[in-house]
N, C-alpha and C. Protein backbone atom coordinates (compact mmCIF):
# COMPACT_ATOMS: atom_id res chain seq x y z
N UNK A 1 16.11 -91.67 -62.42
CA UNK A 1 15.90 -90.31 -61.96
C UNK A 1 14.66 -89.74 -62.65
N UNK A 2 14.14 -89.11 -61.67
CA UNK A 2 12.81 -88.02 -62.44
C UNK A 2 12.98 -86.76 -62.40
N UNK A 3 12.98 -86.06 -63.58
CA UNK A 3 13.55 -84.43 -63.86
C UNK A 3 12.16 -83.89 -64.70
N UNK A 4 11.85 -83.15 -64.23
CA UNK A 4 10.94 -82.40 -64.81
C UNK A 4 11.07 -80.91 -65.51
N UNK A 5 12.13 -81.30 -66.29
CA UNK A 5 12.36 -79.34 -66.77
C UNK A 5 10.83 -78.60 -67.27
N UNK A 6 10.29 -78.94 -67.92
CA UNK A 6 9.67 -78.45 -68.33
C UNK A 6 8.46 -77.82 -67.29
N UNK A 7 8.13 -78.70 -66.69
CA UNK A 7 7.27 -77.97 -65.36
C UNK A 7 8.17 -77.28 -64.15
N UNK A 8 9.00 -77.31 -64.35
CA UNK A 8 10.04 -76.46 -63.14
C UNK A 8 10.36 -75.64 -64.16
N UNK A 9 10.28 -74.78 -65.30
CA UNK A 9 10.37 -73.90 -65.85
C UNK A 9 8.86 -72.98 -65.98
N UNK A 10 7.96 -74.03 -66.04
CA UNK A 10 6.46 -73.45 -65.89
C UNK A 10 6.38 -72.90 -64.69
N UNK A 11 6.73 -73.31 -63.29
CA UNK A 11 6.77 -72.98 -62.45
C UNK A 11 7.64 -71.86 -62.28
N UNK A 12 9.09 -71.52 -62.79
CA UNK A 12 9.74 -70.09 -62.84
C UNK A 12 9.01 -69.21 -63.33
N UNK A 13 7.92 -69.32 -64.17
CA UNK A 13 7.38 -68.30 -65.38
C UNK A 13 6.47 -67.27 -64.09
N UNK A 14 5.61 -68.67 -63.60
CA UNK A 14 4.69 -68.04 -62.59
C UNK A 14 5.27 -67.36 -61.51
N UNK A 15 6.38 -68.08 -60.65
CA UNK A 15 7.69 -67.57 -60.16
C UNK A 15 7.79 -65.53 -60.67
N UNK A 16 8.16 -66.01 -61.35
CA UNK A 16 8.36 -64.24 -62.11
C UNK A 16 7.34 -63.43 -62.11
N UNK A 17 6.34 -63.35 -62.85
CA UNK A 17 5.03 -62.89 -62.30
C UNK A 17 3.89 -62.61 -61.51
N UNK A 18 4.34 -63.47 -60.49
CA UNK A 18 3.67 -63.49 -59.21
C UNK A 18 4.16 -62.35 -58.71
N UNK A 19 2.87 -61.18 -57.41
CA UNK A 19 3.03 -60.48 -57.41
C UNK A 19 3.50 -61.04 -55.97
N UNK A 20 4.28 -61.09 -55.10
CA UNK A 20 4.78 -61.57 -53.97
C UNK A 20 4.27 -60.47 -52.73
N UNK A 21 3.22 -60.88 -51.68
CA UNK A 21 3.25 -60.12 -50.68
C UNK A 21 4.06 -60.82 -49.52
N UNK A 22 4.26 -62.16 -49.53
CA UNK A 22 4.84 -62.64 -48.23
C UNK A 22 3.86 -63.00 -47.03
N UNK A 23 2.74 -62.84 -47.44
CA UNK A 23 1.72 -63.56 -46.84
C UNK A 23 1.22 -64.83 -46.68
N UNK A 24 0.70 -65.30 -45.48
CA UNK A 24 0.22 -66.59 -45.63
C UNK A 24 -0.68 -66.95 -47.35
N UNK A 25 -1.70 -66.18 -47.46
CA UNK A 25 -2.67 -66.23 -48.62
C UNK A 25 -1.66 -66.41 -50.02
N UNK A 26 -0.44 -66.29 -50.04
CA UNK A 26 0.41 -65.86 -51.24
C UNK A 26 0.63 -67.48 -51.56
N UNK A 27 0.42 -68.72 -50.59
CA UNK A 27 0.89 -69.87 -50.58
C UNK A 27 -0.92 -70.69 -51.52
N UNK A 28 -1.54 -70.39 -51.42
CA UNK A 28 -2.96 -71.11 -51.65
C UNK A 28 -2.66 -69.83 -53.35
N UNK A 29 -3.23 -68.52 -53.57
CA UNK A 29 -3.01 -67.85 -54.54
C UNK A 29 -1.71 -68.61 -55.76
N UNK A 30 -0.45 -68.39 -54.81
CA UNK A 30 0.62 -68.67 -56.11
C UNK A 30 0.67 -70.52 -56.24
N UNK A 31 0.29 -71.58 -55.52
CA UNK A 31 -0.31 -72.35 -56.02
C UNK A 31 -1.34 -73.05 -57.23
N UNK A 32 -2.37 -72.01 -57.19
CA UNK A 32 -3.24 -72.19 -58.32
C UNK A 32 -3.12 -71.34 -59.54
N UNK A 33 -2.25 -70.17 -59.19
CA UNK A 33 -1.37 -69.62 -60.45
C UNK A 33 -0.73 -70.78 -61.14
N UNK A 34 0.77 -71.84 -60.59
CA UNK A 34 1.15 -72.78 -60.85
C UNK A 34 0.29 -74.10 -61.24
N UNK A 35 -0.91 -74.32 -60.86
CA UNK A 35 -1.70 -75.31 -61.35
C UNK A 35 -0.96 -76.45 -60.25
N UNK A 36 -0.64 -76.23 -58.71
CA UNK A 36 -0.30 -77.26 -58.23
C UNK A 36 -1.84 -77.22 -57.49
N UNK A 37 -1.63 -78.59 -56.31
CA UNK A 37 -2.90 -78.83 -55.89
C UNK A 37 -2.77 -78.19 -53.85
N UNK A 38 -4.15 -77.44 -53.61
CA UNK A 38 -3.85 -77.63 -51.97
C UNK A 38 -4.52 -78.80 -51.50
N UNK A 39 -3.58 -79.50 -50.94
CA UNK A 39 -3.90 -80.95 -50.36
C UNK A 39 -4.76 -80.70 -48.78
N UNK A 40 -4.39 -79.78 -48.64
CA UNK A 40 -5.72 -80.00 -47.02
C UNK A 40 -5.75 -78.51 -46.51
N UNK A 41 -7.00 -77.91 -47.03
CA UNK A 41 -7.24 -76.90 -46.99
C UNK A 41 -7.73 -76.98 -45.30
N UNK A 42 -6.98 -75.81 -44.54
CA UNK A 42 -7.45 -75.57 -42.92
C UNK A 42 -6.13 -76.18 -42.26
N UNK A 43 -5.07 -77.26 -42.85
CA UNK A 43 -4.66 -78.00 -41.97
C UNK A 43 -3.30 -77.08 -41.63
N UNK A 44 -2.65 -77.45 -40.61
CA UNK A 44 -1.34 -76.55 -39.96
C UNK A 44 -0.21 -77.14 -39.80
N UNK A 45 0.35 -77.13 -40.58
CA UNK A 45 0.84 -76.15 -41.69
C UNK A 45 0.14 -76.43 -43.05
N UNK A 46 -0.06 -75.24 -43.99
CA UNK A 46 -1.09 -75.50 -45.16
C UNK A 46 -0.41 -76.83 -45.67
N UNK A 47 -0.69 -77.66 -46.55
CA UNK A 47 0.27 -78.80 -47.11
C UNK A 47 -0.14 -78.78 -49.12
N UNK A 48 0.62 -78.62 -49.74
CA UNK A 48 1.01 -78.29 -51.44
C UNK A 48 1.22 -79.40 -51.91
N UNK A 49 0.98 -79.52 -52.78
CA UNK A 49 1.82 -80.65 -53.90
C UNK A 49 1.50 -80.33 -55.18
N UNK A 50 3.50 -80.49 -55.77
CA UNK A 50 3.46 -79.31 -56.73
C UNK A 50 2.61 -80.49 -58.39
N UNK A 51 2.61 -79.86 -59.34
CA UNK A 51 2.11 -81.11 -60.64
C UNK A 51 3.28 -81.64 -61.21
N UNK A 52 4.51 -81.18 -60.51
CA UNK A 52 5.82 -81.66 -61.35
C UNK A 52 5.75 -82.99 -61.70
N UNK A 53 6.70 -83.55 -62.33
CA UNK A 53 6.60 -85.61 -63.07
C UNK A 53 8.27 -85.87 -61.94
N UNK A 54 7.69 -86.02 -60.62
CA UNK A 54 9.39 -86.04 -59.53
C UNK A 54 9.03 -86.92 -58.69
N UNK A 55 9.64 -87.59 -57.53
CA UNK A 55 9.94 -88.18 -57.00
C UNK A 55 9.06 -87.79 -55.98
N UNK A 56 8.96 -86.98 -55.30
CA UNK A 56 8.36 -86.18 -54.19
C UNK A 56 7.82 -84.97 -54.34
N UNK A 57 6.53 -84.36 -54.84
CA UNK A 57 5.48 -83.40 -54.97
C UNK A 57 5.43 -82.82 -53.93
N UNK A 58 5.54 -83.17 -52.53
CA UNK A 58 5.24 -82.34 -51.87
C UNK A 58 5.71 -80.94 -51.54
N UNK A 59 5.02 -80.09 -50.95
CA UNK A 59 5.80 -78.64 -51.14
C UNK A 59 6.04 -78.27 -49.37
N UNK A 60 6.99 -77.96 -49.29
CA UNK A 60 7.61 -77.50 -48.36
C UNK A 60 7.46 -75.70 -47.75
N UNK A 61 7.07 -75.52 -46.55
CA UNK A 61 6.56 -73.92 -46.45
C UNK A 61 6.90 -73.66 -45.52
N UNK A 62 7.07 -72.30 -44.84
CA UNK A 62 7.63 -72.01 -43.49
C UNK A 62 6.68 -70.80 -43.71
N UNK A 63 5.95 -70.41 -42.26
CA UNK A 63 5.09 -69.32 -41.46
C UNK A 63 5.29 -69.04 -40.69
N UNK A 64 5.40 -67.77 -40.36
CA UNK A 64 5.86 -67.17 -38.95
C UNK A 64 6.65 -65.76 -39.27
N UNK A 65 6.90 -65.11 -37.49
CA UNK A 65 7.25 -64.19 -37.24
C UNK A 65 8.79 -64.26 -37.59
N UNK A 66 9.27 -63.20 -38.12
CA UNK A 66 10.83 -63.47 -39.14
C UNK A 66 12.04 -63.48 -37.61
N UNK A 67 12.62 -64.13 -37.54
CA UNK A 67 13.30 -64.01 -36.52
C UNK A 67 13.06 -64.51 -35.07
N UNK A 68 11.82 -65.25 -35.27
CA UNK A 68 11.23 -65.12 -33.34
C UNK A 68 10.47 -64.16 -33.34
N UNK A 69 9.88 -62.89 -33.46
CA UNK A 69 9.92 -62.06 -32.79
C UNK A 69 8.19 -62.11 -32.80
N UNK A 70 7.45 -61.57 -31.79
CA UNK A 70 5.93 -61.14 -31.59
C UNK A 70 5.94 -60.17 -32.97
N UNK A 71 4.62 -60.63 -34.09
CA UNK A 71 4.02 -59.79 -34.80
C UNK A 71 3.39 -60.36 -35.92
N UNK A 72 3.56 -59.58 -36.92
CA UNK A 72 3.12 -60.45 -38.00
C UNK A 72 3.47 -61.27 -38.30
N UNK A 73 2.74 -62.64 -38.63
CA UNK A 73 3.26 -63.92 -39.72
C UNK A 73 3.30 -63.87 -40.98
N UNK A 74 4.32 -64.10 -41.27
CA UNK A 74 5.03 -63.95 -42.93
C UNK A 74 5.18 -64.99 -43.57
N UNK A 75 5.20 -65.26 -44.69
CA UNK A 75 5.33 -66.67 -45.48
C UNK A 75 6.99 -66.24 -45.49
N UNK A 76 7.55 -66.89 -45.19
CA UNK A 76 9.32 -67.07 -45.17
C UNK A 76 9.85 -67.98 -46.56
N UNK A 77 9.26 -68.86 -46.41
CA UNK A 77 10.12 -69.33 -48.05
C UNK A 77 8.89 -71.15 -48.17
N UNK A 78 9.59 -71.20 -49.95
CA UNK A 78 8.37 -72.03 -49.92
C UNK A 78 9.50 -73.04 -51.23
N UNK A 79 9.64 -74.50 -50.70
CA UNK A 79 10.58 -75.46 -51.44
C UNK A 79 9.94 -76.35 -52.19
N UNK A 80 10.82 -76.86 -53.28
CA UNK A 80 10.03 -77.60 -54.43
C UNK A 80 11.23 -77.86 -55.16
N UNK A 81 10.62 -79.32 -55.26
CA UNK A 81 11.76 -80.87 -55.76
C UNK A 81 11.25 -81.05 -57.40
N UNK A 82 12.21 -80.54 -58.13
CA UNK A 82 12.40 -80.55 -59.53
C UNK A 82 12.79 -81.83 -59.87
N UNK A 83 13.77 -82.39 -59.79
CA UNK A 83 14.18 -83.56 -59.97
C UNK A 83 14.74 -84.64 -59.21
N UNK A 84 14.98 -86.02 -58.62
CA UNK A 84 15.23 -86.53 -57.65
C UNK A 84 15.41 -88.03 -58.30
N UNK A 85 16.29 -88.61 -57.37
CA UNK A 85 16.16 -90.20 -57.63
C UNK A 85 15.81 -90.88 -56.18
N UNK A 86 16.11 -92.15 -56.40
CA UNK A 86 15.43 -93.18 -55.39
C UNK A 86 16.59 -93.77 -54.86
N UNK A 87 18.06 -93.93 -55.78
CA UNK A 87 19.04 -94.58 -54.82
C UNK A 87 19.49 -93.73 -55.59
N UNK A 88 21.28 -93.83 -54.47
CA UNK A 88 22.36 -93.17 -55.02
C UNK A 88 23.39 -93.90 -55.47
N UNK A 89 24.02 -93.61 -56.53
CA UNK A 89 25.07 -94.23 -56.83
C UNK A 89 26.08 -93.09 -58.02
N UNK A 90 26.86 -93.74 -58.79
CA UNK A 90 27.53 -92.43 -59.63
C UNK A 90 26.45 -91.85 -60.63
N UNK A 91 25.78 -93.03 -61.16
CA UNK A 91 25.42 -92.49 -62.74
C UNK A 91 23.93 -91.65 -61.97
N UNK A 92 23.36 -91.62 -60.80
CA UNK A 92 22.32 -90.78 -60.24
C UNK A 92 22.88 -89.27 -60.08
N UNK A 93 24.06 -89.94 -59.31
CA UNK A 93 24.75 -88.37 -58.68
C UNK A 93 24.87 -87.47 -60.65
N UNK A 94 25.41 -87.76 -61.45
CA UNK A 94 25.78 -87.55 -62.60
C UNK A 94 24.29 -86.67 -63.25
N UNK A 95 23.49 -87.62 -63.20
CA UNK A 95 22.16 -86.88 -63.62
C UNK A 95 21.75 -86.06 -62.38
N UNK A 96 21.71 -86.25 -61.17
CA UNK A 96 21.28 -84.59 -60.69
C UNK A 96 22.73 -83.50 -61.08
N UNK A 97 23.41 -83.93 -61.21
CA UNK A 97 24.35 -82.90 -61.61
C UNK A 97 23.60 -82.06 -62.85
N UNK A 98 23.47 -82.88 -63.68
CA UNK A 98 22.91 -82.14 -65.07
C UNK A 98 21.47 -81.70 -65.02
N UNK A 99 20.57 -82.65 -63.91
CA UNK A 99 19.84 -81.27 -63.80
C UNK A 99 19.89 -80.18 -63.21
N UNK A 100 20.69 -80.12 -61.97
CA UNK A 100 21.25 -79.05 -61.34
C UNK A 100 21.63 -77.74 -62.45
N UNK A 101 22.39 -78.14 -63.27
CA UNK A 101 23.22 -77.46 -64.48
C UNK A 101 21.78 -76.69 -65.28
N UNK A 102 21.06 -77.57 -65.57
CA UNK A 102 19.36 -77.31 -66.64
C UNK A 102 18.79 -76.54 -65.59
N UNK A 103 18.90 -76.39 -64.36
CA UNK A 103 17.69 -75.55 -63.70
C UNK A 103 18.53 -74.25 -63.61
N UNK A 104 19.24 -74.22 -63.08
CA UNK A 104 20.36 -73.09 -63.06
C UNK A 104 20.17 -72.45 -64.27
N UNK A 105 20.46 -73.19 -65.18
CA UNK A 105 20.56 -72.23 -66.60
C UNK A 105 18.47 -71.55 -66.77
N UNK A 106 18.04 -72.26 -66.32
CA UNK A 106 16.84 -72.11 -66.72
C UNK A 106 16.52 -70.82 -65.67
N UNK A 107 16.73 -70.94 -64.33
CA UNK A 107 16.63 -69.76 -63.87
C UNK A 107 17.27 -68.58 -64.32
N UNK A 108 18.69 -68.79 -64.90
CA UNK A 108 19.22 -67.53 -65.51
C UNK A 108 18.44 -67.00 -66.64
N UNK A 109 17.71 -68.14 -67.48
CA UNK A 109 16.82 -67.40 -68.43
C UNK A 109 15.89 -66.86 -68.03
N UNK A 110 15.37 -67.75 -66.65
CA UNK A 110 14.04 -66.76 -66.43
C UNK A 110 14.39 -65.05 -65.73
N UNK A 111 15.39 -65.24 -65.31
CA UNK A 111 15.29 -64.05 -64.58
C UNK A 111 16.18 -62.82 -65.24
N UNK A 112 17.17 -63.24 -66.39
CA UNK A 112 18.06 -62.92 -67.13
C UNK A 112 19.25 -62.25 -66.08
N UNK A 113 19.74 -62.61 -64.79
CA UNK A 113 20.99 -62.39 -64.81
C UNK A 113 21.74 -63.61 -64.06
N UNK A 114 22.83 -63.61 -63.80
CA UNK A 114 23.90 -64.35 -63.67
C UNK A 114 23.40 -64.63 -61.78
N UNK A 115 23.81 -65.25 -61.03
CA UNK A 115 23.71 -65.21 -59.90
C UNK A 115 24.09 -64.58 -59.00
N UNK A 116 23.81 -64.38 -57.90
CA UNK A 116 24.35 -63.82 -56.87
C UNK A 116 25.67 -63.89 -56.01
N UNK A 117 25.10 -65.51 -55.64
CA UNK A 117 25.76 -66.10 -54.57
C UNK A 117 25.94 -67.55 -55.08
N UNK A 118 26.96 -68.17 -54.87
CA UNK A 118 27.00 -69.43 -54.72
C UNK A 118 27.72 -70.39 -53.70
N UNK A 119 28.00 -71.52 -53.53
CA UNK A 119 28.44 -72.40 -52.28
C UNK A 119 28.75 -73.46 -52.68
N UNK A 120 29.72 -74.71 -52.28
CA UNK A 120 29.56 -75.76 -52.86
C UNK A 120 29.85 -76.84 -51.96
N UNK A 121 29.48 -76.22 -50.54
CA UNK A 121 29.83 -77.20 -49.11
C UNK A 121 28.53 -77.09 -48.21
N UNK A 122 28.00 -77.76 -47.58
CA UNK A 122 27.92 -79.21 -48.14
C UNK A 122 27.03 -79.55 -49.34
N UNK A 123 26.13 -78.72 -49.39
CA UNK A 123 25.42 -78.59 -50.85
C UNK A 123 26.11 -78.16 -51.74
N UNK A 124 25.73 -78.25 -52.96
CA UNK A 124 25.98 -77.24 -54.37
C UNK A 124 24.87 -76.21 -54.34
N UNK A 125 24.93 -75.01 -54.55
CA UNK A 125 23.72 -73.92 -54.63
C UNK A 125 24.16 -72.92 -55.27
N UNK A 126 23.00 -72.26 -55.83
CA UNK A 126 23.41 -70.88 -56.58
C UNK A 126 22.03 -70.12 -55.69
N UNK A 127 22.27 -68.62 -56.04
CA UNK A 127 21.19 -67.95 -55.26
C UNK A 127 21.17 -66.51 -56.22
N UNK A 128 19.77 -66.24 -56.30
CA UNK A 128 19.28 -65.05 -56.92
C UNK A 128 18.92 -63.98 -56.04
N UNK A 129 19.02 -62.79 -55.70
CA UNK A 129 18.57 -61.71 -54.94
C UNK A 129 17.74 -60.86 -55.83
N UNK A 130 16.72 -60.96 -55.94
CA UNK A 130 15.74 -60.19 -56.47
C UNK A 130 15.07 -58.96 -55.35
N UNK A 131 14.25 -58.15 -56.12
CA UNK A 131 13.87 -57.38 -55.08
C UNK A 131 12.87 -57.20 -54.10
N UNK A 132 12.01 -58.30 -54.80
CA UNK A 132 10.84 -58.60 -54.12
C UNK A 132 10.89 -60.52 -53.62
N UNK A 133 12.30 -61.11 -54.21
CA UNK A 133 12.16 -62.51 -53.98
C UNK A 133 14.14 -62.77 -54.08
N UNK A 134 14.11 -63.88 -53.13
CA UNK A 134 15.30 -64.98 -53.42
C UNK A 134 14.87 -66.06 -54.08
N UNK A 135 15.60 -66.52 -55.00
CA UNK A 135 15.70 -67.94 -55.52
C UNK A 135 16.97 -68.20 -55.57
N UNK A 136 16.47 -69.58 -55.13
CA UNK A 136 17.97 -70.56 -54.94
C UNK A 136 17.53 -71.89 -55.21
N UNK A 137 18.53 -72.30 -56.29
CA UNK A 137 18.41 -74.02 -56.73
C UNK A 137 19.52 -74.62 -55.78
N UNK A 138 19.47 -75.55 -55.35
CA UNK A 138 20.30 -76.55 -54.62
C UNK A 138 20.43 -78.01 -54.90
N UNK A 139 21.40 -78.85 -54.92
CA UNK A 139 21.31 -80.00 -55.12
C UNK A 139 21.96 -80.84 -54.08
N UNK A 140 21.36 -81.69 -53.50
CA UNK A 140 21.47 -82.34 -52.28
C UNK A 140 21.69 -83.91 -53.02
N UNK A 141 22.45 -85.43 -52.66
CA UNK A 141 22.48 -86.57 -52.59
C UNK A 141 21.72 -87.27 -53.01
N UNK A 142 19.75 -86.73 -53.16
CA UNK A 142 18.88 -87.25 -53.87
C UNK A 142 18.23 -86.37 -54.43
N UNK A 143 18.49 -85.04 -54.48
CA UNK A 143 17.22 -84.39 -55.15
C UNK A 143 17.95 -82.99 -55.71
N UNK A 144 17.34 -82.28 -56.28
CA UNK A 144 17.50 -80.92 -56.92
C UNK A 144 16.29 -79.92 -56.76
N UNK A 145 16.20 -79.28 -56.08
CA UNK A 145 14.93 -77.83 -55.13
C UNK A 145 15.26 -76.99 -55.89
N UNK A 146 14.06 -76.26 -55.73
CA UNK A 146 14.30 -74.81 -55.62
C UNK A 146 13.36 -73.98 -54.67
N UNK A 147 14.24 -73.13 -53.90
CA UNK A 147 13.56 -72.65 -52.92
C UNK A 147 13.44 -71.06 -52.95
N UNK A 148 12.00 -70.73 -52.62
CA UNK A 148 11.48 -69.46 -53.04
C UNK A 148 11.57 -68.53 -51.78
N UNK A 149 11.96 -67.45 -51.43
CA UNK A 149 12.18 -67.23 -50.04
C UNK A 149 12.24 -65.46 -49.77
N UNK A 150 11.14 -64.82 -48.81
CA UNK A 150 10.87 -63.69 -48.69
C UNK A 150 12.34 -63.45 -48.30
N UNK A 151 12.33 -61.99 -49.00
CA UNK A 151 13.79 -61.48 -48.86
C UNK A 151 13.93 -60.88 -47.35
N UNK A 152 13.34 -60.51 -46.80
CA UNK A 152 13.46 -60.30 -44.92
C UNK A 152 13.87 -61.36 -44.58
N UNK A 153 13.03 -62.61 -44.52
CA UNK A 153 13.51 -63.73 -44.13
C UNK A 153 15.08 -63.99 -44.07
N UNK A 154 15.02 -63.51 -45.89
CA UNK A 154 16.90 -64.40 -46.29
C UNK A 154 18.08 -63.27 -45.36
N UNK A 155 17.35 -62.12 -45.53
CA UNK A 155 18.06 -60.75 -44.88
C UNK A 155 18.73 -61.38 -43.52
N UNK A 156 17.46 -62.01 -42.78
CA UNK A 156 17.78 -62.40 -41.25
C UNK A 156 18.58 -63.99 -41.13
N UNK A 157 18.51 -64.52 -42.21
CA UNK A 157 19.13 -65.76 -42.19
C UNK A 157 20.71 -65.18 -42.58
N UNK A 158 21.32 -64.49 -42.87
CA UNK A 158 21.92 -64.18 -43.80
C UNK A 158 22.94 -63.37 -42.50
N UNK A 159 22.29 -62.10 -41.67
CA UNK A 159 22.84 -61.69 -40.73
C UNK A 159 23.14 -63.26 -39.47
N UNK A 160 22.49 -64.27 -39.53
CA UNK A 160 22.86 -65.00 -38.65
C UNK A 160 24.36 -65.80 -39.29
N UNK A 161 24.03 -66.26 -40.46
CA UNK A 161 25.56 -66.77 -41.01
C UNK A 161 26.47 -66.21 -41.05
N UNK A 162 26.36 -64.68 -41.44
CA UNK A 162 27.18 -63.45 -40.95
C UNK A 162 27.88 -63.46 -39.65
N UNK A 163 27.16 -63.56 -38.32
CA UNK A 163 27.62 -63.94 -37.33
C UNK A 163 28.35 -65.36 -36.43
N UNK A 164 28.09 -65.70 -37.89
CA UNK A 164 28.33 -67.31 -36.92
C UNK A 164 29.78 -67.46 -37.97
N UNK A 165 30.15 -66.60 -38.82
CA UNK A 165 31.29 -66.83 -39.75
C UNK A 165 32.30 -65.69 -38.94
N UNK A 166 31.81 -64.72 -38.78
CA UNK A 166 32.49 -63.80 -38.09
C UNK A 166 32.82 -62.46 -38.97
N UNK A 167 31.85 -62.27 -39.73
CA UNK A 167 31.94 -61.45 -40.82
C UNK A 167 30.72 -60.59 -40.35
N UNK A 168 31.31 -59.74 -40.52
CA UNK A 168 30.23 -58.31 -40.26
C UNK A 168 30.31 -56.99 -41.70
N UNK A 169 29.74 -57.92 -42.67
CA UNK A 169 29.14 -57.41 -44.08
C UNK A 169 28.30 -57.67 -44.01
N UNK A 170 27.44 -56.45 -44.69
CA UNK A 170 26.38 -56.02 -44.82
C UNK A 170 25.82 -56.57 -46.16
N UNK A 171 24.98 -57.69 -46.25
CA UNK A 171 24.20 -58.17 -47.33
C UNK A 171 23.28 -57.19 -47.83
């Protein structure tokens, strides 16, 4: 397994201080804040790769109008692989567990509170509601993310799970 705490904590720091507009430009900007690289400047969709020591660098991004709808394009959320292995078996599953456990805690330091939300079907996840940002660590079969995500976005993702559960609370 490859776990990179230490640069997935460098990356929360910038995380925190970044001033978040939710703009396309916020993806090339909070990049070189982080010291990751843009791999093909012009291309569509922009393409990232973060400096973490992981399995898979590449960075994951979503652009567009929040919902479908005609208007502005918004940076919606932007993913990144902290730690990961190459096969699965127990003693893999075991270590993303514990980094799962190290990023979690590490986000609680960075952000100093407890979580929001959590889940443990079919993923494991915890989730932060900030006011200008969501963060959420997840751990999936090979890897451990964390995904950065305009809070409109999560707002509208959030009313759709709402509806599809049959719950009509107000996030």
């Amino acid at each position: 397994m490859r776990f990179d705490l230490d640069g997935a904590m460098r990356a929360l720091g910038v995380v925190r201080e970044f001033d978040w507009s939710w703009t396309e430009g916020d993806l090339i900007r909070f990049a070189s804040a982080a010291g990751w690289a843009v791999a093909e400047i012009g291309a569509e969709p922009l393409r990232l790769s973060t400096d973490l020591d992981v399995e898979f660098r590449d960075v994951h991004s979503n652009i567009g109008p929040i919902g479908g709808k005609a208007g502005r394009e918004s940076l919606n959320r932007i993913i990144f692989e902290v730690a990961g292995v190459d096969t699965v078996d127990s003693t893999s599953a075991a270590e993303l567990v514990s980094a799962f456990n190290a990023i979690a805690e590490g986000v609680f330091q960075t952000f100093g509170e407890q979580a929001n939300r959590w889940w443990i079907e079919p993923t494991r996840g915890l989730r932060w509601d900030r006011p200008n940002l969501v963060v959420t660590v997840f751990i999936s079969k090979v890897a451990v993310s964390i995904k950065l995500v305009n809070p409109d976005y999560q707002r509208f993702l959030d009313k759709i799970d709402d509806s599809l559960s049959g719950s009509n609370s107000e996030v």
